[in-house]
C-alpha atoms as a PDB file:
ATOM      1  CA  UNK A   1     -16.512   7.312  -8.044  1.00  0.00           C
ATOM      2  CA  UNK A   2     -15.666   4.419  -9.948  1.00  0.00           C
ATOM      3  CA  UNK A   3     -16.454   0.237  -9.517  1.00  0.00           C
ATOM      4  CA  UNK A   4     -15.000  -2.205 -12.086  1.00  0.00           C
ATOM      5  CA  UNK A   5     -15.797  -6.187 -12.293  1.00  0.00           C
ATOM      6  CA  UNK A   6     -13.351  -8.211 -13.718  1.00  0.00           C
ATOM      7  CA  UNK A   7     -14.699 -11.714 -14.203  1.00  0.00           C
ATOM      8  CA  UNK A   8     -12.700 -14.868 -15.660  1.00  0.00           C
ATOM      9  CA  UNK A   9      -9.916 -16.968 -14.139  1.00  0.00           C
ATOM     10  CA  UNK A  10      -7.021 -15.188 -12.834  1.00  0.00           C
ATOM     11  CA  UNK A  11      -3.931 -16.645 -14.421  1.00  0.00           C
ATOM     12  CA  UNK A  12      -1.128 -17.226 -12.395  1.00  0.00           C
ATOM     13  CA  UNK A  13       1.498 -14.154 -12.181  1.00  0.00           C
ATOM     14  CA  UNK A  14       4.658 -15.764 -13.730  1.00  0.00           C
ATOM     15  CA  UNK A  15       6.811 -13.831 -16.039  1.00  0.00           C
ATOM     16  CA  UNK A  16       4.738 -14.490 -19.318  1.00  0.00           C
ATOM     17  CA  UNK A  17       1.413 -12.865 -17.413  1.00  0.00           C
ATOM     18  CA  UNK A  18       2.752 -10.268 -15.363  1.00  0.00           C
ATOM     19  CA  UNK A  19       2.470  -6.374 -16.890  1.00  0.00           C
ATOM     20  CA  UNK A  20       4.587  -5.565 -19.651  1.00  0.00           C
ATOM     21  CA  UNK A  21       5.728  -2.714 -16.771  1.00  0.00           C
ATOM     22  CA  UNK A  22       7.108  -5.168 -14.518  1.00  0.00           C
ATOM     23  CA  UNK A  23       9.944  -5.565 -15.825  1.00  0.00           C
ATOM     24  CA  UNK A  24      13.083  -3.314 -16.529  1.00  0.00           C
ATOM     25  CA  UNK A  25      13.491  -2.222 -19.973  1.00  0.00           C
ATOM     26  CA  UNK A  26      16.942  -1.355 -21.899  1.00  0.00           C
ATOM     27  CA  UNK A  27      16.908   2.519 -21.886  1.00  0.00           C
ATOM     28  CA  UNK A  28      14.464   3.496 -19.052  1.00  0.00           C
ATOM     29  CA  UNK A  29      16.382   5.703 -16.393  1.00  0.00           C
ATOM     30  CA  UNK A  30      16.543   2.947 -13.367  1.00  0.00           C
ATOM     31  CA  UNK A  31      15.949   4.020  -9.977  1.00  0.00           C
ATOM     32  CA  UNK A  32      18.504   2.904  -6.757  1.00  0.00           C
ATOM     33  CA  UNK A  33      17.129   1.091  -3.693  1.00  0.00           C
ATOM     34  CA  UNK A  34      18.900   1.415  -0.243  1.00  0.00           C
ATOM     35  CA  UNK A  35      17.801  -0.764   2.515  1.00  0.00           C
ATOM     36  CA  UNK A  36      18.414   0.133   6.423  1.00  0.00           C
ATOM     37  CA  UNK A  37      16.998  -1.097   9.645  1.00  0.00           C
ATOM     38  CA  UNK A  38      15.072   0.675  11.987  1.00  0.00           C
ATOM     39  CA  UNK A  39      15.588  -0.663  15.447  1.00  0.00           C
ATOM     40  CA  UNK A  40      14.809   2.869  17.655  1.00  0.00           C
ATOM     41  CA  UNK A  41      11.286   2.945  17.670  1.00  0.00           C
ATOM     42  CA  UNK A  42       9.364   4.869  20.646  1.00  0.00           C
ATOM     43  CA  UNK A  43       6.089   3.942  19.673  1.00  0.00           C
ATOM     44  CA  UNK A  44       6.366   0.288  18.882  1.00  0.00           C
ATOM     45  CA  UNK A  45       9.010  -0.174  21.620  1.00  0.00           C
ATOM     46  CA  UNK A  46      11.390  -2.876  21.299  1.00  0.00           C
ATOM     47  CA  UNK A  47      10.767  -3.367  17.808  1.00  0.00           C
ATOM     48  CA  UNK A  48      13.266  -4.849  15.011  1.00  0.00           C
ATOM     49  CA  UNK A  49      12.467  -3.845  11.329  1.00  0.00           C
ATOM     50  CA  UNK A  50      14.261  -3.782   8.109  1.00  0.00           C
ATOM     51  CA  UNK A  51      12.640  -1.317   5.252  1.00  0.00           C
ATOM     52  CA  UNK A  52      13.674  -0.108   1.646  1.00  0.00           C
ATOM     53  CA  UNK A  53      14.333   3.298  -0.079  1.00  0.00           C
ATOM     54  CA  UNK A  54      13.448   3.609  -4.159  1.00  0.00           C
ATOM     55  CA  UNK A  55      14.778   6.687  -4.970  1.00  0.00           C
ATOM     56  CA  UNK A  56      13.879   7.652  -8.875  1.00  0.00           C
ATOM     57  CA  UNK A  57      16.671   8.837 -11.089  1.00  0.00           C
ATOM     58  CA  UNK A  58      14.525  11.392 -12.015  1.00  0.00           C
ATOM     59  CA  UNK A  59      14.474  12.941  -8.020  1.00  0.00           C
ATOM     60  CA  UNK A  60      15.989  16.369  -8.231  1.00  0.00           C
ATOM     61  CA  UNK A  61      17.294  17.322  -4.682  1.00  0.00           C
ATOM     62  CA  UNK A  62      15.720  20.503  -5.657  1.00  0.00           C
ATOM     63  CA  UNK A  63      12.410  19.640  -6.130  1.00  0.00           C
ATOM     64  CA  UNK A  64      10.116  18.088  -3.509  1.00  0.00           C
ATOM     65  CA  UNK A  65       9.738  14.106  -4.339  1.00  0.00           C
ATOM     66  CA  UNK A  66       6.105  12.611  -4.334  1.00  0.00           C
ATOM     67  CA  UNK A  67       5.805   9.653  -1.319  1.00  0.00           C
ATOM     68  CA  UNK A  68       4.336   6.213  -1.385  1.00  0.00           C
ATOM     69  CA  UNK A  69       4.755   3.834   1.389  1.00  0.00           C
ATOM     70  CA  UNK A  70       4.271   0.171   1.173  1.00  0.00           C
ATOM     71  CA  UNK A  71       3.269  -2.237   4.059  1.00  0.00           C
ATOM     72  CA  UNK A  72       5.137  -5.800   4.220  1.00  0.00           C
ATOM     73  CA  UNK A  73       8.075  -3.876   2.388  1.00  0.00           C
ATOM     74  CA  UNK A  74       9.763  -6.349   1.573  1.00  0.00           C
ATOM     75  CA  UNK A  75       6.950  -8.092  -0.689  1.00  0.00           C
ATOM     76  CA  UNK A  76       6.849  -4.912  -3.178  1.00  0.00           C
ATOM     77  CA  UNK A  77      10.727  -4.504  -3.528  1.00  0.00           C
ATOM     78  CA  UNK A  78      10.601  -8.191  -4.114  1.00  0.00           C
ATOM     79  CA  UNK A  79      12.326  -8.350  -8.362  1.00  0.00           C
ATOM     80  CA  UNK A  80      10.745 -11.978  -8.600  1.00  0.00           C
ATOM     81  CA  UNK A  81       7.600 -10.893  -6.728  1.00  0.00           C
ATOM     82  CA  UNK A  82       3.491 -10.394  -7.737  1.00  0.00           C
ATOM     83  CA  UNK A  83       4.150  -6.431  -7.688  1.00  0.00           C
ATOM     84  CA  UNK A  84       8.184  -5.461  -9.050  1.00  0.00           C
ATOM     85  CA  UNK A  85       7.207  -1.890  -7.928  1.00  0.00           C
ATOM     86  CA  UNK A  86      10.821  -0.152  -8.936  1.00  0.00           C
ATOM     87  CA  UNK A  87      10.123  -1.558 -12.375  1.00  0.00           C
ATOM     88  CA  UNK A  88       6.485  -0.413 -12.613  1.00  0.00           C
ATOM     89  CA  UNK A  89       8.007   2.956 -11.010  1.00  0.00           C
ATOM     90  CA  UNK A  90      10.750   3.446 -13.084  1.00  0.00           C
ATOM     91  CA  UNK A  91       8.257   2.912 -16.413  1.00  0.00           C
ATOM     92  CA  UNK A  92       5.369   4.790 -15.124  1.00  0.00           C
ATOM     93  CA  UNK A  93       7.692   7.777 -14.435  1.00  0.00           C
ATOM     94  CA  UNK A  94       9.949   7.843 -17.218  1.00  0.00           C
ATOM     95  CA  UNK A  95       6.408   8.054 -19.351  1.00  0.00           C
ATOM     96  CA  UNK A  96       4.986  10.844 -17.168  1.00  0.00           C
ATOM     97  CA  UNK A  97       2.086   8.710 -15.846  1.00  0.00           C
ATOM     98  CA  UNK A  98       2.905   9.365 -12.310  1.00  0.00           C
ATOM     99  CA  UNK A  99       5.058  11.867 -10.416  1.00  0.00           C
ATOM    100  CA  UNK A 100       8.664  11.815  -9.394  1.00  0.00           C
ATOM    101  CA  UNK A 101       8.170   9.570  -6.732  1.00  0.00           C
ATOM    102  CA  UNK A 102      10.221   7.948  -3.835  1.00  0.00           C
ATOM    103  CA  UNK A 103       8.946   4.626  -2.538  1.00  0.00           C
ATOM    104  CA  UNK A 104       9.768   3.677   1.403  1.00  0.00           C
ATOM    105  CA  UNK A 105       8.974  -0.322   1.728  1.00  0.00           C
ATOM    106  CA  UNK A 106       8.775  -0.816   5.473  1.00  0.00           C
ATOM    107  CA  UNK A 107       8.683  -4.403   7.021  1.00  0.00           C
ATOM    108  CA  UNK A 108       6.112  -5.015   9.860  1.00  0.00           C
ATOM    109  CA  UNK A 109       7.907  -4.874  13.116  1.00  0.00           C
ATOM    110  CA  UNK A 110       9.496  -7.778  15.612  1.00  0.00           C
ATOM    111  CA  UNK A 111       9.907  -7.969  19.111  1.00  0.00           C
ATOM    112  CA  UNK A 112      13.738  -8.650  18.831  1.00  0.00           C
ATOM    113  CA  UNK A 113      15.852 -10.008  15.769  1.00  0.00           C
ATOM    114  CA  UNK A 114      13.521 -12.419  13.701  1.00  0.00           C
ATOM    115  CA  UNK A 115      14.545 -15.737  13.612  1.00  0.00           C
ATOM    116  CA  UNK A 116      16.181 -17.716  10.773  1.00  0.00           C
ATOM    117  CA  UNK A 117      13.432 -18.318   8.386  1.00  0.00           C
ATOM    118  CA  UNK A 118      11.322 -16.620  10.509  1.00  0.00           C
ATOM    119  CA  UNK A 119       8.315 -16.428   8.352  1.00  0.00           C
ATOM    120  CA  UNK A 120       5.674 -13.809  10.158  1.00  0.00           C
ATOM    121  CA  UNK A 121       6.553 -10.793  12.203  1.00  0.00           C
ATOM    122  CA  UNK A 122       5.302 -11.415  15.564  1.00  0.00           C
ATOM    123  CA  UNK A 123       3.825  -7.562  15.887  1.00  0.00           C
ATOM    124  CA  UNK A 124       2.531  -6.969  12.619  1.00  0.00           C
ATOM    125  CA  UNK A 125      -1.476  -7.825  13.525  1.00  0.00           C
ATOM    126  CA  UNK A 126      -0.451  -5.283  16.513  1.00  0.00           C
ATOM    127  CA  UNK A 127       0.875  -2.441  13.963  1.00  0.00           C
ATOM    128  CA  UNK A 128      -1.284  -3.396  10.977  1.00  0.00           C
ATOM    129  CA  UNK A 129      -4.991  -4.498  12.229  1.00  0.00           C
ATOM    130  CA  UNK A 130      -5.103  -2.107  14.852  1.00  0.00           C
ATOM    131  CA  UNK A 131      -7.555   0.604  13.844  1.00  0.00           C
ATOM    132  CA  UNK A 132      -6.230   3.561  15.762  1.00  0.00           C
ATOM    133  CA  UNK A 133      -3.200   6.125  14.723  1.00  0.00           C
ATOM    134  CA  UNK A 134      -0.099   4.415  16.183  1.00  0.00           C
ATOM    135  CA  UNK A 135       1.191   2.977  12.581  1.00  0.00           C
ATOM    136  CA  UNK A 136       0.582   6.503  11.120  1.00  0.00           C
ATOM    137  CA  UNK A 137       2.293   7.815  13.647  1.00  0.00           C
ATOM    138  CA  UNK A 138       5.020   5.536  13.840  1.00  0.00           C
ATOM    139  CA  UNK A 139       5.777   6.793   9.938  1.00  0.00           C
ATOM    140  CA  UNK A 140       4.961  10.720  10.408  1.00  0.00           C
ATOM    141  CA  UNK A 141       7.103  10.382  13.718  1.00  0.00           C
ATOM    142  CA  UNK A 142      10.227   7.985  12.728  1.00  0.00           C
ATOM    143  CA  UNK A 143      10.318   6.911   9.421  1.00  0.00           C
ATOM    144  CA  UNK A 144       9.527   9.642   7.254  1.00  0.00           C
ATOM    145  CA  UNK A 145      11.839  12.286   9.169  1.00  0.00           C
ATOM    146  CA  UNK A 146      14.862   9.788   8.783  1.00  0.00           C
ATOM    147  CA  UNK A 147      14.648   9.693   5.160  1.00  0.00           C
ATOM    148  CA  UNK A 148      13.992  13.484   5.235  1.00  0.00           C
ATOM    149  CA  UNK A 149      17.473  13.568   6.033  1.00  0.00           C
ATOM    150  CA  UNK A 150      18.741  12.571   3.335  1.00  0.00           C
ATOM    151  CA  UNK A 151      15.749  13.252   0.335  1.00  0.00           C
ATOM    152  CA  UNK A 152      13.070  15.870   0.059  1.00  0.00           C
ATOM    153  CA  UNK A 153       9.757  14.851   0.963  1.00  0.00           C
ATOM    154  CA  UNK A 154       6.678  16.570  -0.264  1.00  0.00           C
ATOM    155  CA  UNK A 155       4.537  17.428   2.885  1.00  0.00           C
ATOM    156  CA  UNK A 156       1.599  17.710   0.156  1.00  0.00           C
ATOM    157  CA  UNK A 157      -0.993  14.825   1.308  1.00  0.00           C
ATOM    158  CA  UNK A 158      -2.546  14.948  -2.078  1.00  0.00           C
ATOM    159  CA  UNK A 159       0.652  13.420  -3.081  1.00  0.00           C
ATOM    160  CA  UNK A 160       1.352  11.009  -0.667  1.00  0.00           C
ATOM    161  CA  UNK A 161       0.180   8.067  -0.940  1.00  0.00           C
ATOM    162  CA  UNK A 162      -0.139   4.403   1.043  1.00  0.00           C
ATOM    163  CA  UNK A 163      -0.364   0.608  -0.261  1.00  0.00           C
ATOM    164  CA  UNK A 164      -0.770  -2.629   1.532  1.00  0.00           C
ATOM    165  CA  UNK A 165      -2.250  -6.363   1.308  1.00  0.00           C
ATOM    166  CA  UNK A 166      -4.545  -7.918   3.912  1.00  0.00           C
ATOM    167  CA  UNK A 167      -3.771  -6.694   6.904  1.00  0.00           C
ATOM    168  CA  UNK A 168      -1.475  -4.441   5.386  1.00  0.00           C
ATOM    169  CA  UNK A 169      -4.506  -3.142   3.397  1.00  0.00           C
ATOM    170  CA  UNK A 170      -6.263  -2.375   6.337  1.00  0.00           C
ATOM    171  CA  UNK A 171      -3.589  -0.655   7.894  1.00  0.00           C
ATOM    172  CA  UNK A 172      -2.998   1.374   5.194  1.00  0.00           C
ATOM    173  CA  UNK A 173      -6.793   2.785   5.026  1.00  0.00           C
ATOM    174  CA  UNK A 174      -6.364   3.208   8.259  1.00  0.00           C
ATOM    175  CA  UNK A 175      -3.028   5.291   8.164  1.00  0.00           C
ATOM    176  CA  UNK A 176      -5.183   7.689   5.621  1.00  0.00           C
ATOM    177  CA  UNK A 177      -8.182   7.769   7.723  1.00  0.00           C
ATOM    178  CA  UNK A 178      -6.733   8.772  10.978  1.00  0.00           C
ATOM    179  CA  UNK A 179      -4.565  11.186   9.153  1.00  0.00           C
ATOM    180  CA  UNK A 180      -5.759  12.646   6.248  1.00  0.00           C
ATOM    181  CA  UNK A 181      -4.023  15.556   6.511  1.00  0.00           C
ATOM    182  CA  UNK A 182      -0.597  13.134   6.103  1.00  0.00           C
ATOM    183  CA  UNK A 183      -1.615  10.703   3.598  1.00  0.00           C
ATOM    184  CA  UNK A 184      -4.671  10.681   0.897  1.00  0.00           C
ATOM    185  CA  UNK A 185      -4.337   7.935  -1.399  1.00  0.00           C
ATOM    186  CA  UNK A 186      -4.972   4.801  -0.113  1.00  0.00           C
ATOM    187  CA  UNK A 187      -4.451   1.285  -2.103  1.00  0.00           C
ATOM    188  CA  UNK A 188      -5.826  -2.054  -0.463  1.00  0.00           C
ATOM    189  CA  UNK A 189      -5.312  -5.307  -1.686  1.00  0.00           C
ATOM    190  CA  UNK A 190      -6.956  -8.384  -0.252  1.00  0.00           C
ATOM    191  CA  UNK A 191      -7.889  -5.756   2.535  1.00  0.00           C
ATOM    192  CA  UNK A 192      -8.588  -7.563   5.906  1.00  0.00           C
ATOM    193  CA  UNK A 193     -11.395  -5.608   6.616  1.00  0.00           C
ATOM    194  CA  UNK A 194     -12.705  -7.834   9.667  1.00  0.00           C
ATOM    195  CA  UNK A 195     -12.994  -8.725  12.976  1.00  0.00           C
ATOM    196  CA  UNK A 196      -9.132  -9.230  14.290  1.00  0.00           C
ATOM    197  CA  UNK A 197      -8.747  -6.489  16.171  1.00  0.00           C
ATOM    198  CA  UNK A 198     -12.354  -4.259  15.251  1.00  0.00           C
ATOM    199  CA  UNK A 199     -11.204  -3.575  11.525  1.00  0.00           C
ATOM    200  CA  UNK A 200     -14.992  -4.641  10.392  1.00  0.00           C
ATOM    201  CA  UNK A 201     -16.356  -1.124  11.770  1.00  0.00           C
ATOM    202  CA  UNK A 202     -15.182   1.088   8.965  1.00  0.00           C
ATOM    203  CA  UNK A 203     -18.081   0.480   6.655  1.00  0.00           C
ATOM    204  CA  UNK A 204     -20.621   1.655   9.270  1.00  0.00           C
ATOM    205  CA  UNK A 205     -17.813   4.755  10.268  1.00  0.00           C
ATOM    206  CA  UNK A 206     -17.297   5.441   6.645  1.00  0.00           C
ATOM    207  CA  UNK A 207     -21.367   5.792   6.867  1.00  0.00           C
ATOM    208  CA  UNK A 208     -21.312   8.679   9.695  1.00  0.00           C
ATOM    209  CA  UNK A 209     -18.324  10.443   9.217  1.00  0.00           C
ATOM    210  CA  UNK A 210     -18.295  13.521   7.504  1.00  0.00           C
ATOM    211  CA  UNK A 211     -16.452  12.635   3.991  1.00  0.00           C
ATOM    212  CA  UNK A 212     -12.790  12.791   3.964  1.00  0.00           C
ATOM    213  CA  UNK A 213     -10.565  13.894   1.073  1.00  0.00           C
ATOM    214  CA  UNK A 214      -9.263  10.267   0.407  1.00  0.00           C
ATOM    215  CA  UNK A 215      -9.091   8.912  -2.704  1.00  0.00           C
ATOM    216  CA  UNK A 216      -9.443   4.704  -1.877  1.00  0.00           C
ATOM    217  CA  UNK A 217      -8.518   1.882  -4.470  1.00  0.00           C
ATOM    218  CA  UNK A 218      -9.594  -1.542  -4.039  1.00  0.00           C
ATOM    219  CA  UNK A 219      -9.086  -4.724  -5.416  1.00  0.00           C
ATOM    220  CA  UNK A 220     -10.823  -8.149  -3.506  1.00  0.00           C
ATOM    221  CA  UNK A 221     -11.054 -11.593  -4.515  1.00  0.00           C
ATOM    222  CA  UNK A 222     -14.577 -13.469  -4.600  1.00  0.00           C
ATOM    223  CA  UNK A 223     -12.815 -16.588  -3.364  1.00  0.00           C
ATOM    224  CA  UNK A 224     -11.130 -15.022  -0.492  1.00  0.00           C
ATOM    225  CA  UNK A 225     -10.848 -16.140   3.163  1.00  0.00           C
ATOM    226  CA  UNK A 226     -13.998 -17.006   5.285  1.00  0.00           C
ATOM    227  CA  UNK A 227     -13.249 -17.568   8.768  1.00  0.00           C
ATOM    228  CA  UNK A 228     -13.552 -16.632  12.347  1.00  0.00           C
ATOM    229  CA  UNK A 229     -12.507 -12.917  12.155  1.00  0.00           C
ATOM    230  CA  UNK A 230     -14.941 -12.592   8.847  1.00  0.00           C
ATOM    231  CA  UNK A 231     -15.478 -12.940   5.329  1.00  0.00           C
ATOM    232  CA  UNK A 232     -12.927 -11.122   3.468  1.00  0.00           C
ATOM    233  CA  UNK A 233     -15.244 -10.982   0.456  1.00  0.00           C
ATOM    234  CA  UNK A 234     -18.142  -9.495   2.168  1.00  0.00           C
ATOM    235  CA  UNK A 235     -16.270  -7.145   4.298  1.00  0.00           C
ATOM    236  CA  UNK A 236     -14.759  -5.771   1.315  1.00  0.00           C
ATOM    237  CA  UNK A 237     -18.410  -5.459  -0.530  1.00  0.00           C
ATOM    238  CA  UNK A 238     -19.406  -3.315   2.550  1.00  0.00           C
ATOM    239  CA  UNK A 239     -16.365  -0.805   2.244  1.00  0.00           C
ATOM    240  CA  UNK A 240     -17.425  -0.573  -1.597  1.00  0.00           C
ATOM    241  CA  UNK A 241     -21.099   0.080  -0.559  1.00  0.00           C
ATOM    242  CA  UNK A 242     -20.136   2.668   2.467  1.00  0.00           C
ATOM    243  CA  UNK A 243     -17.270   4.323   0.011  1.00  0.00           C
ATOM    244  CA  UNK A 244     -20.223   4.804  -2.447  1.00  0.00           C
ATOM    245  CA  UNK A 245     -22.533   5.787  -0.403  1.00  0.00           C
ATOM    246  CA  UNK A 246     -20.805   8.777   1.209  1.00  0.00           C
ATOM    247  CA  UNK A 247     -19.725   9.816  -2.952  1.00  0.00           C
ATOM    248  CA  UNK A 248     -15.674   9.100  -2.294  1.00  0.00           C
ATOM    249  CA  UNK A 249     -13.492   9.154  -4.925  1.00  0.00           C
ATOM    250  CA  UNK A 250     -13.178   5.254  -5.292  1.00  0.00           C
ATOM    251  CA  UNK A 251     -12.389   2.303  -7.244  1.00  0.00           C
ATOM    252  CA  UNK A 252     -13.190  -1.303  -6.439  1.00  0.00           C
ATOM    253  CA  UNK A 253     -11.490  -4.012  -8.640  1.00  0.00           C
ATOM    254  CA  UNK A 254     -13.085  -7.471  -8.020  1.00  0.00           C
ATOM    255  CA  UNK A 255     -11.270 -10.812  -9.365  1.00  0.00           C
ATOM    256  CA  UNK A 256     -12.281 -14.362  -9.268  1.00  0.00           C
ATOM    257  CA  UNK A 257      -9.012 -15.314  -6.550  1.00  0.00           C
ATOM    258  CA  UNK A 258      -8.438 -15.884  -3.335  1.00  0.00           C
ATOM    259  CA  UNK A 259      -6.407 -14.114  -0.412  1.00  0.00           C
ATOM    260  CA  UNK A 260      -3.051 -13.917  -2.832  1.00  0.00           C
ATOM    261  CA  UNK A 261      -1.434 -10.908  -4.355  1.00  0.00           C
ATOM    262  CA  UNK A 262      -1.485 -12.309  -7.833  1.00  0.00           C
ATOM    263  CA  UNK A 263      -4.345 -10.139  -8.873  1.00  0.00           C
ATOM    264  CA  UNK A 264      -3.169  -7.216  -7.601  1.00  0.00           C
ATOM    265  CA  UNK A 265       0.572  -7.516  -9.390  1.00  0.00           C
ATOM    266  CA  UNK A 266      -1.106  -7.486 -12.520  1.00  0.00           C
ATOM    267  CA  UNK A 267      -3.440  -4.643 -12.134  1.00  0.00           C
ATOM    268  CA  UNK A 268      -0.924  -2.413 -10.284  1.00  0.00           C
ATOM    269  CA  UNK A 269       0.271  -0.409 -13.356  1.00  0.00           C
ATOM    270  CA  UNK A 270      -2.934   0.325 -14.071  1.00  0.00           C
ATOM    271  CA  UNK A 271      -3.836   1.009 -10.006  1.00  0.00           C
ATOM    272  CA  UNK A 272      -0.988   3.200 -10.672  1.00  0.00           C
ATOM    273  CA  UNK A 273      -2.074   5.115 -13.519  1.00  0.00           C
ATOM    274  CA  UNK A 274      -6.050   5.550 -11.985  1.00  0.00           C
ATOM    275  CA  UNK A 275      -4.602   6.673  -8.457  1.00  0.00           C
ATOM    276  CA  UNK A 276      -2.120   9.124  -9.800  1.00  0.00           C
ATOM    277  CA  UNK A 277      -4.355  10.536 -12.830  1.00  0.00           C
ATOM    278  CA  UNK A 278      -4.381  13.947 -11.749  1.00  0.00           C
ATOM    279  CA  UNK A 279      -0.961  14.975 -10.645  1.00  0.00           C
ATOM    280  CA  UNK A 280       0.322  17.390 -13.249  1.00  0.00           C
END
């Protein structure tokens, strides 16, 4: 297990501070990205969604591809955004500091078409702050076997992994949780790890449960939200203390923000690097 404090002011993420792996550089072997809509979901019923394929240009159709799955999709494909992923992936692959792997960015779900300039997704607190096995379901059960049509999949948890921010955090611990045997790397940003819909249990479940194979990064602001479903901070200091407690392989990055996903961006090559250390 491993905890690291980063103190200071965290600059803003434009161009001149984001990581140096951010960006696409002249002679790196550059991914593809497909997007599709999923609109024939049986276990979030009447739900409209648009998500993302990265597909490495590394994937051999022979060879089984590595998995990571992003909540709020559309964030992490984002080329102006905190996180550039397919930049970060296409770098941290060509160098051999992660696996072949394809990334699925999938968009929280609406009830019907989202309005213009819709801004929120009226069932992602549903989908993401629920802490049962519907989302995980949802991906073992729709998404994943659509894109198993058309790309090989590892079915190897150990190489699976799942990232989110806030509420997408949560959801994504709690994809792992529920189903360890489906995903095992877990990476929460901004994590909302309180009371919206029971979320602010784990610590004291993390506590009594038999350790799971998971292997949890975490990265938290000090200045994050305080409000009536918690204090983001604190919350997050608790899934720290019960992740240490019960010895699992962790990492908890601390910054100086608040609820934004500036921080994260600019540690995610390095997130990268620690989550994916062992893969060879």
């Amino acid at each position: 297990m491993m905890a690291l404090r980063l103190a200071g002011t965290m600059p803003a993420a434009t161009p001149s501070t984001l990581p140096s792996e951010a960006s696409f550089r002249a002679g790196i072997p550059k991914g593809t990205i497909t997007d599709y809509v999923w609109d024939q979901s049986k276990v979030f019923p009447g739900t409209w969604r648009q998500y993302w394929v990265y597909v490495p240009a590394q994937y051999d159709p022979d060879r089984e591809a590595a998995v990571m799955v992003f909540q709020d999709g559309a964030r992490f494909v984002d080329p102006n955004g905190h996180f550039r992923v397919p930049a970060v992936f296409d770098n941290l692959i060509h160098q051999a500091e992660m696996p072949v792997t394809i990334a699925i960015f999938v968009n929280p779900g609406n009830k019907g078409m989202p309005a213009p300039k819709q801004r929120r997704f009226n069932n992602r607190s549903f989908e993401y702050d629920t802490p049962d096995d519907a989302y995980v379901r949802f991906l073992m059960e729709e998404i994943l076997p659509e894109i198993s049509k058309h790309y090989r999949l590892t079915k190897d948890p150990d190489m699976r992994a799942i990232c989110g921010n806030s509420s997408g955090g949560i959801c994504a611990f709690t994809a792992a949780w529920e189903r360890p045997d489906a995903f095992r790397k877990v990476v929460s940003h901004i994590g909302s790890f309180v009371n919206i819909r029971g979320g602010h249990s784990y610590p004291a479940m993390i506590r009594k449960t038999e350790r799971k194979p998971l292997r949890v990064f975490l990265q938290e602001g000090m200045n994050d939200l305080d409000n009536a479903h918690g204090n983001w901070p604190l919350a997050n200091k608790k899934m720290e203390k019960a992740l240490r407690f019960m010895d699992y392989d962790y990492r908890m990055v601390w910054g100086t923000g608040g609820h934004s996903s500036k921080h994260g961006g600019q540690i995610f090559p390095q997130t990268m690097r620690w989550v994916w250390r062992d893969f060879r």
